[in-house]
N, C-alpha and C. Protein backbone atom coordinates (compact mmCIF):
# COMPACT_ATOMS: atom_id res chain seq x y z
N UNK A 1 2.15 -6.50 -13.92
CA UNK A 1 3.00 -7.48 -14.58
C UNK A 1 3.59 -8.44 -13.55
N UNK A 2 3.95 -8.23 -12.40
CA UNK A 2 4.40 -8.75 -11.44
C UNK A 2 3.71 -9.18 -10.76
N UNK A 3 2.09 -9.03 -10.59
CA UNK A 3 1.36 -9.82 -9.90
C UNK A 3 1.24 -11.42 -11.06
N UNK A 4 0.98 -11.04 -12.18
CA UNK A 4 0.82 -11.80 -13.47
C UNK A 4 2.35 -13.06 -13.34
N UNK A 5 2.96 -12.55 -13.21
CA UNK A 5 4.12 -13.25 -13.08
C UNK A 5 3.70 -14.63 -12.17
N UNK A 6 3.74 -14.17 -10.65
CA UNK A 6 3.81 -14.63 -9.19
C UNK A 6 2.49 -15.57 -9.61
N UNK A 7 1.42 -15.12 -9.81
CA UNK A 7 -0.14 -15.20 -9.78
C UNK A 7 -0.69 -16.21 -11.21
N UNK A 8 -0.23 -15.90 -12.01
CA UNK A 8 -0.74 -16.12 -13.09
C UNK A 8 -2.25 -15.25 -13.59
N UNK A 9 -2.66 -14.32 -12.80
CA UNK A 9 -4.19 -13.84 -12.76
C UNK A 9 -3.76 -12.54 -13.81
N UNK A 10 -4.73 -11.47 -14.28
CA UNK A 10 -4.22 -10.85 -15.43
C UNK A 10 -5.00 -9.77 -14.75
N UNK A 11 -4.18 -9.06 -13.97
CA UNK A 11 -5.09 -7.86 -13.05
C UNK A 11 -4.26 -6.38 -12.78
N UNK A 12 -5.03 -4.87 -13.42
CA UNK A 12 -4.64 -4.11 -13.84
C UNK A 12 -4.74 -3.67 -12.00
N UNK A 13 -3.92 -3.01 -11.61
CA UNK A 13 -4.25 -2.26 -10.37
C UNK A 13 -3.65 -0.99 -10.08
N UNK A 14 -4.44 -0.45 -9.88
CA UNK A 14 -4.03 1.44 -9.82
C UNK A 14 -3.89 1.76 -8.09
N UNK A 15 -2.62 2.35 -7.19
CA UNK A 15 -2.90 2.42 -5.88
C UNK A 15 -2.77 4.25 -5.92
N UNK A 16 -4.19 3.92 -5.17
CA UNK A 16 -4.51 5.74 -5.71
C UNK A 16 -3.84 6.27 -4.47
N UNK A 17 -3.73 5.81 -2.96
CA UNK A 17 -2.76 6.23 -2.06
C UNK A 17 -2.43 5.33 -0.66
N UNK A 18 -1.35 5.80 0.04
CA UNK A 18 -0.78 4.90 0.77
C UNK A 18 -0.38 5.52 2.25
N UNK A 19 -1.24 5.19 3.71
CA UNK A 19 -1.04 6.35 4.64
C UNK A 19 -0.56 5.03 5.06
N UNK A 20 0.71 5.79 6.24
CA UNK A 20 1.25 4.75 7.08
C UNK A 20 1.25 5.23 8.62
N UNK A 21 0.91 4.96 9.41
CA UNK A 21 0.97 5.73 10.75
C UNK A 21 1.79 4.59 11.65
N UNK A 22 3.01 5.34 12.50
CA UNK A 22 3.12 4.38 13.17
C UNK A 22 3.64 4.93 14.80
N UNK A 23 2.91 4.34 15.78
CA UNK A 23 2.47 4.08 17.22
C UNK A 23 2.72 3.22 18.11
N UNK A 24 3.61 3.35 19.37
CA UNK A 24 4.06 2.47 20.23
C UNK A 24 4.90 1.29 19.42
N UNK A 25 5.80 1.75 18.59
CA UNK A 25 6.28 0.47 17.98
C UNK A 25 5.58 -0.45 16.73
N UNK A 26 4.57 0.29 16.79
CA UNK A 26 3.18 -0.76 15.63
C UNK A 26 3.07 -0.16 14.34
N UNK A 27 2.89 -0.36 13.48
CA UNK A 27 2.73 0.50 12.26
C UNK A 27 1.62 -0.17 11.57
N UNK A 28 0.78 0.91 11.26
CA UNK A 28 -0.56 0.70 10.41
C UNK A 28 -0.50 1.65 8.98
N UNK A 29 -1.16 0.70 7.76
CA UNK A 29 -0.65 0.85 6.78
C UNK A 29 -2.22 0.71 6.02
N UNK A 30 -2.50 1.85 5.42
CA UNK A 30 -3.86 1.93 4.43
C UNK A 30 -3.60 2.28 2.97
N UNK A 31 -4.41 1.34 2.22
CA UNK A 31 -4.22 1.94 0.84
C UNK A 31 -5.26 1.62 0.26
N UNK A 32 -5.27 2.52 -0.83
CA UNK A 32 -6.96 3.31 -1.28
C UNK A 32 -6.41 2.07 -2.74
N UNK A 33 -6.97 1.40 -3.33
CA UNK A 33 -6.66 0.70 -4.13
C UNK A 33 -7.64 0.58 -5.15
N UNK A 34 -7.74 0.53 -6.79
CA UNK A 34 -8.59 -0.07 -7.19
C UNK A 34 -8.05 -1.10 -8.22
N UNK A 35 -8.71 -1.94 -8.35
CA UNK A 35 -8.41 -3.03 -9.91
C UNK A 35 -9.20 -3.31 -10.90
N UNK A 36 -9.27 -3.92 -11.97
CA UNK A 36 -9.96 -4.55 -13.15
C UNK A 36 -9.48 -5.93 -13.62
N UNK A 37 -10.34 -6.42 -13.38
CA UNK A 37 -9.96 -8.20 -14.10
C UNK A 37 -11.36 -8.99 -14.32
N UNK A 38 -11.11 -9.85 -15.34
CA UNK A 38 -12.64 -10.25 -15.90
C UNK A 38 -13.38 -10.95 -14.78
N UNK A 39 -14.25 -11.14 -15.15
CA UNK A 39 -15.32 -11.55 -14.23
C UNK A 39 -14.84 -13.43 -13.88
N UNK A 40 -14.32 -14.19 -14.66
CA UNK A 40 -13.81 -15.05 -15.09
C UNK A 40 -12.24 -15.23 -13.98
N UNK A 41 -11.62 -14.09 -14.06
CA UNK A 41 -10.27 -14.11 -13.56
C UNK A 41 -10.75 -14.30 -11.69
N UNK A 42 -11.98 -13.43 -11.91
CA UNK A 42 -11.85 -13.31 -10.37
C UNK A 42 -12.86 -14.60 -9.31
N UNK A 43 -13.40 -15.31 -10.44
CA UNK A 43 -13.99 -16.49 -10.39
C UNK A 43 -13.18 -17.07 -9.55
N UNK A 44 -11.85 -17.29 -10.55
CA UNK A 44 -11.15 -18.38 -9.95
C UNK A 44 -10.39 -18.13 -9.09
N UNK A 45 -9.84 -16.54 -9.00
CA UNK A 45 -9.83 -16.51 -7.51
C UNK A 45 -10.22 -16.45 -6.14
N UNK A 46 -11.55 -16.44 -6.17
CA UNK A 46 -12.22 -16.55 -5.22
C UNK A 46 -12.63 -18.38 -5.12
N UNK A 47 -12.54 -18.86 -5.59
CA UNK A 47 -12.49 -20.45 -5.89
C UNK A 47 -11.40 -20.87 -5.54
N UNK A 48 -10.03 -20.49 -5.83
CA UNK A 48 -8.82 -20.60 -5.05
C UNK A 48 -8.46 -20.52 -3.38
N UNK A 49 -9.29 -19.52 -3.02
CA UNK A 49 -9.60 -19.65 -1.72
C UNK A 49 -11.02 -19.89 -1.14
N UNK A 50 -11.17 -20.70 -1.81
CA UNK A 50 -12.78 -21.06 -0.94
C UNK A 50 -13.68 -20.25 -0.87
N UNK A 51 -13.92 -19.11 -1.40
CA UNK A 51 -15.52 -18.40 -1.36
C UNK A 51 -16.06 -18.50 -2.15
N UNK A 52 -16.18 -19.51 -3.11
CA UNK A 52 -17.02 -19.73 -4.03
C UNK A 52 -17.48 -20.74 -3.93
């Protein structure tokens, strides 16, 4: 809902997990992520930034 907001794009996203390690001051941050949005939605985002 909050990407939808910011974005206007209509994209379901599930974050299946989130490791954070952090080293000498640095912090590294992984997340296992997946989404769903039409084929259409993601058109135009990739057209929004130039890879299309």
């Amino acid at each position: 809902m909050v990407i939808r907001k910011k974005t206007g794009y209509n994209i379901d996203i599930q974050l299946n997990e989130a490791i954070t390690t952090i080293n000498d001051g640095k912090t590294h941050l992984h997340l296992d992520v997946d989404a769903e949005l039409d084929k259409d939605e993601l058109m135009s985002i990739l057209k929004s930034i130039g890879l299309n």
